[in-house]
PDB file of N, CA and C in Angstrom:
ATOM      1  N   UNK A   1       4.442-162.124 133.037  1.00  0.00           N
ATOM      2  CA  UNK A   1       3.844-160.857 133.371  1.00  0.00           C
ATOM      3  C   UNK A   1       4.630-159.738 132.672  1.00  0.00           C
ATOM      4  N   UNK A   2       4.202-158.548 132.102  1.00  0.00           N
ATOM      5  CA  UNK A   2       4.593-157.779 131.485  1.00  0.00           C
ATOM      6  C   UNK A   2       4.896-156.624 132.600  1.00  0.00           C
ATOM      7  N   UNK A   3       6.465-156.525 132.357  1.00  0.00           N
ATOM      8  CA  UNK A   3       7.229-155.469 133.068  1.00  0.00           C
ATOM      9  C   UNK A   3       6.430-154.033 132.762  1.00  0.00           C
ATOM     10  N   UNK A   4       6.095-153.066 133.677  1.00  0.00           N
ATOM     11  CA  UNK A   4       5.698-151.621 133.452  1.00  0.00           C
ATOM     12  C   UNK A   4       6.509-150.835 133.302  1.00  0.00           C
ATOM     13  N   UNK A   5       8.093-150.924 132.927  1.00  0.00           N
ATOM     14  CA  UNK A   5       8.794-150.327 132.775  1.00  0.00           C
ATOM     15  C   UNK A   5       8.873-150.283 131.415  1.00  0.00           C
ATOM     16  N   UNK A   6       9.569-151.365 131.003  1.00  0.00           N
ATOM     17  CA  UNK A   6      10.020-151.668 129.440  1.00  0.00           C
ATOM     18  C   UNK A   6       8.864-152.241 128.629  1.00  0.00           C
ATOM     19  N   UNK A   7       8.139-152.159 129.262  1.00  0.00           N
ATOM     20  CA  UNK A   7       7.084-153.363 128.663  1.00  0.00           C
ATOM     21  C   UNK A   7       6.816-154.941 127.409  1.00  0.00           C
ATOM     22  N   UNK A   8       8.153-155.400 128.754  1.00  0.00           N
ATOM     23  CA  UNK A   8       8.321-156.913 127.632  1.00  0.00           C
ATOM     24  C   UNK A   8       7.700-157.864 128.800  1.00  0.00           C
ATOM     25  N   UNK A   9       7.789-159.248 128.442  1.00  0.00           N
ATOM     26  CA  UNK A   9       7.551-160.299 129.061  1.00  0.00           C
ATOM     27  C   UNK A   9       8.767-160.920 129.497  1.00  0.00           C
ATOM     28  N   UNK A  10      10.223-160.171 129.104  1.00  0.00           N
ATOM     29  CA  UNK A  10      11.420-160.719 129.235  1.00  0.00           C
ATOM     30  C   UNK A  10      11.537-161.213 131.150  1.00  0.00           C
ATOM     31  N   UNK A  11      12.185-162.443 131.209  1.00  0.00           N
ATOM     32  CA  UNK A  11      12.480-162.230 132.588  1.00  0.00           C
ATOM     33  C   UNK A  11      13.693-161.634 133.336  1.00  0.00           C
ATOM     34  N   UNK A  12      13.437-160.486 134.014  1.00  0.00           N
ATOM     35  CA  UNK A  12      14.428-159.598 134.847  1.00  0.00           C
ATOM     36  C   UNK A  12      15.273-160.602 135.509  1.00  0.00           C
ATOM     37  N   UNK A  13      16.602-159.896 135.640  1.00  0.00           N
ATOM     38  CA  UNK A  13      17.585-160.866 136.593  1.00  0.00           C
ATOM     39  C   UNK A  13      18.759-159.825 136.622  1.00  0.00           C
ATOM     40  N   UNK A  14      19.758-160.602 136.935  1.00  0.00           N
ATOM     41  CA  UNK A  14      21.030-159.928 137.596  1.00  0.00           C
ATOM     42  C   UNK A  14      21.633-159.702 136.149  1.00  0.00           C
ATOM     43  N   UNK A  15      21.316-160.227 134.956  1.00  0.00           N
ATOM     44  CA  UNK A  15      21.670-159.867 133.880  1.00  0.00           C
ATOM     45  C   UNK A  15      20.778-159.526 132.950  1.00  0.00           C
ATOM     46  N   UNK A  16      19.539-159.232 133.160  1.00  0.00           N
ATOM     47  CA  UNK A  16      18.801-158.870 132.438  1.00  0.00           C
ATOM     48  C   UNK A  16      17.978-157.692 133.069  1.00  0.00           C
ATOM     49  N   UNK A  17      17.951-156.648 132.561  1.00  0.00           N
ATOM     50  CA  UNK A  17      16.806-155.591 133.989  1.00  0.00           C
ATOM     51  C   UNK A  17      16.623-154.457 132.353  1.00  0.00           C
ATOM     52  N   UNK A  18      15.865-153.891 133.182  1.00  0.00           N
ATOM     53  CA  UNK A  18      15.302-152.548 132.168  1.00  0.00           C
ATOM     54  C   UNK A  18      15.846-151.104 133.036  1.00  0.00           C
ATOM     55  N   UNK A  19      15.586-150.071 132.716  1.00  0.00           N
ATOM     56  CA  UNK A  19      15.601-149.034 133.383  1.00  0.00           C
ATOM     57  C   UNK A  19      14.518-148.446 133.793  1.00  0.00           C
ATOM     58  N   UNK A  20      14.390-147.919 134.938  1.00  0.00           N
ATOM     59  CA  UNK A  20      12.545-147.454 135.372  1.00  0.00           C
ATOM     60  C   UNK A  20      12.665-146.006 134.594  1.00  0.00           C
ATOM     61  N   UNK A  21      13.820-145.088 134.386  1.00  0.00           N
ATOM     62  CA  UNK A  21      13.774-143.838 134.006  1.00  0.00           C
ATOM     63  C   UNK A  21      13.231-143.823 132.290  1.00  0.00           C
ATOM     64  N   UNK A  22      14.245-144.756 131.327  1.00  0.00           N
ATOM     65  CA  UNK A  22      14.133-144.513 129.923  1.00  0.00           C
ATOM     66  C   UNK A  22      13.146-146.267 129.602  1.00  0.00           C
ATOM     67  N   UNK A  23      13.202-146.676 130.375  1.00  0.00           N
ATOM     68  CA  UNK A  23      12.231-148.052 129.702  1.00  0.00           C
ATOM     69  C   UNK A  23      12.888-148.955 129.124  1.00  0.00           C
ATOM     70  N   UNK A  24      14.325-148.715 128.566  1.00  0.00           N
ATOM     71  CA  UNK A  24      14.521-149.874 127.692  1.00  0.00           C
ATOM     72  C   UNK A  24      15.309-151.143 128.662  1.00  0.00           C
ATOM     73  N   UNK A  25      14.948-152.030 127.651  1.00  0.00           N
ATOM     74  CA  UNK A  25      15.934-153.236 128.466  1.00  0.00           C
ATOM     75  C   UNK A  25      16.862-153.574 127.317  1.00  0.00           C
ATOM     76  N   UNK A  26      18.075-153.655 128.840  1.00  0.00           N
ATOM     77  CA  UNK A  26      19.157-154.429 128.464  1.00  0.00           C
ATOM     78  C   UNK A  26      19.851-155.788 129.040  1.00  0.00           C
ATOM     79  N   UNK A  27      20.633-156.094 128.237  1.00  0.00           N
ATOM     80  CA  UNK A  27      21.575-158.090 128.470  1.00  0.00           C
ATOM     81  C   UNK A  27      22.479-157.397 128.768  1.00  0.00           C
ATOM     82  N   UNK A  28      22.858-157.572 130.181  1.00  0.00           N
ATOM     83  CA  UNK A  28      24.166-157.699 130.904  1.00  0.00           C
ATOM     84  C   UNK A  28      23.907-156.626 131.802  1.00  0.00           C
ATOM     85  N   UNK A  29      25.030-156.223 132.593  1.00  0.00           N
ATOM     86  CA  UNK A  29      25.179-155.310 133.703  1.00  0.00           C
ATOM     87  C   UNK A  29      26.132-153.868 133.062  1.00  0.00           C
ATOM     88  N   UNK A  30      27.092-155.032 132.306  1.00  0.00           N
ATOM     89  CA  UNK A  30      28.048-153.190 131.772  1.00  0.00           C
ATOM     90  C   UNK A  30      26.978-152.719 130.749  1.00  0.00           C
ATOM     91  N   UNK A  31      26.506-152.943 130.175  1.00  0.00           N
ATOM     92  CA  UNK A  31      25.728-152.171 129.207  1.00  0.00           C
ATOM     93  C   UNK A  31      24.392-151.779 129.950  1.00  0.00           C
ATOM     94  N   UNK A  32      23.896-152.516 130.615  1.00  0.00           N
ATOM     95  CA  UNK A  32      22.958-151.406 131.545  1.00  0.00           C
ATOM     96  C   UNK A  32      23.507-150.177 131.941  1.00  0.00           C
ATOM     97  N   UNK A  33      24.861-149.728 132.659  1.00  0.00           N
ATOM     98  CA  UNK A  33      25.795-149.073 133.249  1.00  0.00           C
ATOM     99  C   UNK A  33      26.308-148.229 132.271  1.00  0.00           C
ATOM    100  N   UNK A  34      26.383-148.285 131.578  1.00  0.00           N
ATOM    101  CA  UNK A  34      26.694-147.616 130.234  1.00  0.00           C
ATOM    102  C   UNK A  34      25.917-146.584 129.671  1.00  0.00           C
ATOM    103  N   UNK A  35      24.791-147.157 129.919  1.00  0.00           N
ATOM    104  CA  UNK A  35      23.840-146.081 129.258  1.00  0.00           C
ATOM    105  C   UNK A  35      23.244-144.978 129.783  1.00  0.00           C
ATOM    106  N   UNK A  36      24.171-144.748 131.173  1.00  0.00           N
ATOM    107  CA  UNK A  36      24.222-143.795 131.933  1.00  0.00           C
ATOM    108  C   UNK A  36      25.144-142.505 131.419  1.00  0.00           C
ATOM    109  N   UNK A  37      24.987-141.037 131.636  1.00  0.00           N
ATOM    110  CA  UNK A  37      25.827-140.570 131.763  1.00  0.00           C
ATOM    111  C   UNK A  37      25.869-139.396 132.709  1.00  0.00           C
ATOM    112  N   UNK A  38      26.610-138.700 132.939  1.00  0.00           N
ATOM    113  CA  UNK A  38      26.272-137.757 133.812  1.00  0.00           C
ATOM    114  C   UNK A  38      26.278-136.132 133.694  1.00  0.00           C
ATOM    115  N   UNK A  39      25.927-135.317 133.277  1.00  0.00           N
ATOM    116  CA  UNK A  39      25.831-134.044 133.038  1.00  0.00           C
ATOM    117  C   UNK A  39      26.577-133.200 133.457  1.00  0.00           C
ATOM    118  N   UNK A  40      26.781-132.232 132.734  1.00  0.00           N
ATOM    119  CA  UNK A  40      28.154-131.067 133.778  1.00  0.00           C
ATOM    120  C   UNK A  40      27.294-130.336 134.941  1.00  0.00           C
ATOM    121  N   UNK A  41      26.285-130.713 135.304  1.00  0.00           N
ATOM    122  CA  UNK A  41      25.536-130.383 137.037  1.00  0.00           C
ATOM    123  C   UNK A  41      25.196-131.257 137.428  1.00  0.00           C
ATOM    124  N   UNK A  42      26.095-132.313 137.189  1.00  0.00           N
ATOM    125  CA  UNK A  42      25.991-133.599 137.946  1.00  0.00           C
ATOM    126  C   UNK A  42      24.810-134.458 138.159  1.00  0.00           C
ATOM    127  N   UNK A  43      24.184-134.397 137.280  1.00  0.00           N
ATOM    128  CA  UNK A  43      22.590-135.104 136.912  1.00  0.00           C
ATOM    129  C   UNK A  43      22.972-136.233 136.306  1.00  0.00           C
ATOM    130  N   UNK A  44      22.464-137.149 136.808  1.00  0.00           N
ATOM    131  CA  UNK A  44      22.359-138.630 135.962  1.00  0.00           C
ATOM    132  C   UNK A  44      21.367-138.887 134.789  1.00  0.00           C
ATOM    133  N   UNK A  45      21.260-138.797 133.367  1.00  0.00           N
ATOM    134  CA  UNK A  45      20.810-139.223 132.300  1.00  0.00           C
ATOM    135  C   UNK A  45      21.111-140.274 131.737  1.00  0.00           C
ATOM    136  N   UNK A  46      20.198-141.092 130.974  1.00  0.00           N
ATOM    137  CA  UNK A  46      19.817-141.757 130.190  1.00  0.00           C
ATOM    138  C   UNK A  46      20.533-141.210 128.641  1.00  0.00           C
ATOM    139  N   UNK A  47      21.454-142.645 128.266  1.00  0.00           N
ATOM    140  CA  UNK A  47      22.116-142.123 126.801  1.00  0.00           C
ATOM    141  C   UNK A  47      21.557-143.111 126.016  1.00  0.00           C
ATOM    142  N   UNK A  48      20.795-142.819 125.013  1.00  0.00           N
ATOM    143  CA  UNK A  48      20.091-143.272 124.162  1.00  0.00           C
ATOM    144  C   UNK A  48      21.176-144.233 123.120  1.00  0.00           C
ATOM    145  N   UNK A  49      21.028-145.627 123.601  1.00  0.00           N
ATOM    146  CA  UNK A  49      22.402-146.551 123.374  1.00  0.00           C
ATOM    147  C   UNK A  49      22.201-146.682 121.291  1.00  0.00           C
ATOM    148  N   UNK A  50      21.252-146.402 120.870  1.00  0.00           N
ATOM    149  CA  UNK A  50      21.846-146.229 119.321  1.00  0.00           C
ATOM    150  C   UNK A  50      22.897-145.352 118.654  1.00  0.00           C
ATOM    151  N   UNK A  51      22.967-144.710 119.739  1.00  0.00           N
ATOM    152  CA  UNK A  51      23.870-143.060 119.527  1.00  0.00           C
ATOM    153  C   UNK A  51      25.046-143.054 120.289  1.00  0.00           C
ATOM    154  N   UNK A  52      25.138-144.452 120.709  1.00  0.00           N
ATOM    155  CA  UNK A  52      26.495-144.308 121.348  1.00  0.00           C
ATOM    156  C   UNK A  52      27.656-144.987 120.196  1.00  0.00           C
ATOM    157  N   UNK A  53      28.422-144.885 119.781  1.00  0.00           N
ATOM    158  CA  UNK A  53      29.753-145.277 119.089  1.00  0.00           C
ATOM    159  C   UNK A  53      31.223-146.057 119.552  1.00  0.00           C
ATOM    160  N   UNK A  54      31.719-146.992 118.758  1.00  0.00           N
ATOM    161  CA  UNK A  54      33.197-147.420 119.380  1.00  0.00           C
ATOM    162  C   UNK A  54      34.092-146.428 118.561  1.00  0.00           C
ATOM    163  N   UNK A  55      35.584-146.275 119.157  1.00  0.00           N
ATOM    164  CA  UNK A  55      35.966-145.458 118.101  1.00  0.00           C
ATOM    165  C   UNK A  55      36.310-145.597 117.299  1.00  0.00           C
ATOM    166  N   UNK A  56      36.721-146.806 116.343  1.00  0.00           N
ATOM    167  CA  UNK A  56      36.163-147.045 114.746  1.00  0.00           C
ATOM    168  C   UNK A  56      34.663-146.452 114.211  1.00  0.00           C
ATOM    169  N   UNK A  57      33.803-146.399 114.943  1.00  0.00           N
ATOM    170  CA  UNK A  57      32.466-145.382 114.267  1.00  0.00           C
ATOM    171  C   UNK A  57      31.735-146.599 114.685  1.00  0.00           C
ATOM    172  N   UNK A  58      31.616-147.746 114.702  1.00  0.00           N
ATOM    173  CA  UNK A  58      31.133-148.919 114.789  1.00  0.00           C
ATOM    174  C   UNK A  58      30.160-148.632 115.854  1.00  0.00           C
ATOM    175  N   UNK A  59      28.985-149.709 115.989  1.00  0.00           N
ATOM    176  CA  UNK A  59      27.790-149.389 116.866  1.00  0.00           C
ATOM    177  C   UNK A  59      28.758-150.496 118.128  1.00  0.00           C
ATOM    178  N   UNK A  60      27.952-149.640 119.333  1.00  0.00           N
ATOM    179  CA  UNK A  60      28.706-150.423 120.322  1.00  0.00           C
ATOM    180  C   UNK A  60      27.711-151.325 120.778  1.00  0.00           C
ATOM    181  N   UNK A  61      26.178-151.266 120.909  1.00  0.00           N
ATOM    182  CA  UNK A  61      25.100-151.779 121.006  1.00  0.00           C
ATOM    183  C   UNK A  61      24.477-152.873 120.307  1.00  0.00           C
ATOM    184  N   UNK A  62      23.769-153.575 120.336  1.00  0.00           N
ATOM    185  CA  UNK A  62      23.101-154.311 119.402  1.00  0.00           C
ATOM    186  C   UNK A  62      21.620-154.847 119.931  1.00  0.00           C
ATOM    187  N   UNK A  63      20.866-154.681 119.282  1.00  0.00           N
ATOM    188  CA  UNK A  63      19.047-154.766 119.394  1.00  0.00           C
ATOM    189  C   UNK A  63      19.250-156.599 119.771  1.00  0.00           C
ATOM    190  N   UNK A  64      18.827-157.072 120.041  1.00  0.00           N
ATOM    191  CA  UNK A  64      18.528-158.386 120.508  1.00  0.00           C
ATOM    192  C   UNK A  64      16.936-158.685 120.630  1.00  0.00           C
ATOM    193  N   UNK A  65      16.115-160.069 120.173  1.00  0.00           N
ATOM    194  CA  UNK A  65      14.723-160.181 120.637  1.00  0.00           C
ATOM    195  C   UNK A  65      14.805-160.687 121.979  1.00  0.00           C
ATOM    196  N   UNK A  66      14.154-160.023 122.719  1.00  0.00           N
ATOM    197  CA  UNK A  66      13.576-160.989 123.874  1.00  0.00           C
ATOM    198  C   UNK A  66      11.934-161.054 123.875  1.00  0.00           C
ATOM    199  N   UNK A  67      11.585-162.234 125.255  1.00  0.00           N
ATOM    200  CA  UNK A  67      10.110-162.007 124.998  1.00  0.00           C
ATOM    201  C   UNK A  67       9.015-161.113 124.990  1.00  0.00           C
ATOM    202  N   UNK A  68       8.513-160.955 124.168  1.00  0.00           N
ATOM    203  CA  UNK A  68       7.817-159.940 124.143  1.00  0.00           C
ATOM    204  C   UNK A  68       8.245-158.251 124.055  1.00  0.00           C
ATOM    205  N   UNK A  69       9.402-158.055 123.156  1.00  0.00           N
ATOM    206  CA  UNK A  69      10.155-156.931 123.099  1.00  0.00           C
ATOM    207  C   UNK A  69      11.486-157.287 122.483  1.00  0.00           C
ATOM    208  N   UNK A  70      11.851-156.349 122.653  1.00  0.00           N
ATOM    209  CA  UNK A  70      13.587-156.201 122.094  1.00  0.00           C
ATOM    210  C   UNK A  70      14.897-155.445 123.290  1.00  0.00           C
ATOM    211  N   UNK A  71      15.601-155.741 123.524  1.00  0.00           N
ATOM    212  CA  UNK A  71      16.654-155.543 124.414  1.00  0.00           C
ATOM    213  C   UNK A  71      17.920-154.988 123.778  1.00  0.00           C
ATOM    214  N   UNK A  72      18.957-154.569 124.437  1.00  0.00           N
ATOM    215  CA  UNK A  72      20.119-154.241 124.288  1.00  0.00           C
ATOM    216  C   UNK A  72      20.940-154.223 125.014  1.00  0.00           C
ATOM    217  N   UNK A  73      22.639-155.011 123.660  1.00  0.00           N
ATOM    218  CA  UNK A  73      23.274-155.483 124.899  1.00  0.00           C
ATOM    219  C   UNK A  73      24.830-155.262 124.210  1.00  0.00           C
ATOM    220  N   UNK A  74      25.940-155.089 124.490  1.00  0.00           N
ATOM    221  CA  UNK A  74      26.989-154.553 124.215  1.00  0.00           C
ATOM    222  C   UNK A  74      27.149-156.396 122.737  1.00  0.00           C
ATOM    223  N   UNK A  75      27.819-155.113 121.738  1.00  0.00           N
ATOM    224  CA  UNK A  75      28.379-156.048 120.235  1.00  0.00           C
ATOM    225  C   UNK A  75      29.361-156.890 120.994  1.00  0.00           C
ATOM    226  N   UNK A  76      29.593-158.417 120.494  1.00  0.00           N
ATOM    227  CA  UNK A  76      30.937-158.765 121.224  1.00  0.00           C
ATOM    228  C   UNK A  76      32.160-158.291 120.832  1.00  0.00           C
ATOM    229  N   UNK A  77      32.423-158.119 119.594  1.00  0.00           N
ATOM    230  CA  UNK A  77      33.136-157.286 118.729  1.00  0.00           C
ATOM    231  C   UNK A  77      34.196-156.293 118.935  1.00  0.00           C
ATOM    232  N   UNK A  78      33.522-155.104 120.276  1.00  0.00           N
ATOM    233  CA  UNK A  78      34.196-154.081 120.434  1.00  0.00           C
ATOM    234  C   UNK A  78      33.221-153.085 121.110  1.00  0.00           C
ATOM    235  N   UNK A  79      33.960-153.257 122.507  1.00  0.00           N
ATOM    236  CA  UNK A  79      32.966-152.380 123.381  1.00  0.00           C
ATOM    237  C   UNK A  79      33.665-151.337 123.954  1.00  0.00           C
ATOM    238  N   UNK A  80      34.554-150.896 123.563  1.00  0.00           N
ATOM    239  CA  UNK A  80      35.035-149.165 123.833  1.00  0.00           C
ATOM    240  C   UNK A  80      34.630-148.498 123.193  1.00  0.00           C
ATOM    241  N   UNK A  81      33.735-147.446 123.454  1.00  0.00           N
ATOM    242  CA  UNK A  81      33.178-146.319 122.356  1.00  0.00           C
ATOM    243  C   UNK A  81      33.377-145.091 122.860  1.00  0.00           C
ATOM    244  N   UNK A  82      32.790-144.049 122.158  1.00  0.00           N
ATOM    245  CA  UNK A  82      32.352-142.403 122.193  1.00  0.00           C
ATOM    246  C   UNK A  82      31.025-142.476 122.014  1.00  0.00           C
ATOM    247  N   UNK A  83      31.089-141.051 123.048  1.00  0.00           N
ATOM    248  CA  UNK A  83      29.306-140.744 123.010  1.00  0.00           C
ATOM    249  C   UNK A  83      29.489-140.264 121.787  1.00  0.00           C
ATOM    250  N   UNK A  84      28.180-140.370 120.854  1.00  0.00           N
ATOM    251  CA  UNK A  84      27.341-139.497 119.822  1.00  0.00           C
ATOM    252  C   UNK A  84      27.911-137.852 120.306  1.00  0.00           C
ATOM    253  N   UNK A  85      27.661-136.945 119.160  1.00  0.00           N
ATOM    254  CA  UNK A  85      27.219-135.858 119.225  1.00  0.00           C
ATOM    255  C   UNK A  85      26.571-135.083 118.222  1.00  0.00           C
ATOM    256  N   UNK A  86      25.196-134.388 118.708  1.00  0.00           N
ATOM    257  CA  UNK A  86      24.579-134.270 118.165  1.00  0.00           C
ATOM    258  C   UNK A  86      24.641-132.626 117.530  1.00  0.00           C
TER     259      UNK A  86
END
């Protein structure tokens, strides 16, 4: 069945979920958690995980297929980053 959030066929779990706010899905729990941030009036947003950085410059993210869509889920590589700025 196709999720109305993200709209994949992926199956949701304790390591796999989407976000109901921005739609995308992600592999794992810290990188779901991650792609949070919080605003200087204390608002919770959605950080658009292509734009997030490690601090070598390196992407901290990586696109993955799942069914019926594409996901995202922390590089194994190196998962300390900086937000983007735009």
């Amino acid at each position: 069945m196709t999720c109305k959030h993200c709209m994949t066929n992926a199956r949701h779990s304790d390591r796999t979920g989407c976000c109901a706010s921005c739609g995308r899905l992600f592999k794992g729990l810290a990188a779901f958690d991650r792609h949070w941030t919080t605003t200087e009036h204390g608002e919770r947003v959605c950080v658009d995980p292509l734009t997030v950085r490690a601090r070598s410059g390196a992407d901290v993210y990586e696109i993955v297929p799942v069914d019926g869509g594409l996901a995202y889920r922390f590089r194994s590589d190196d998962t300390r980053w900086t937000e983007a700025t735009s």
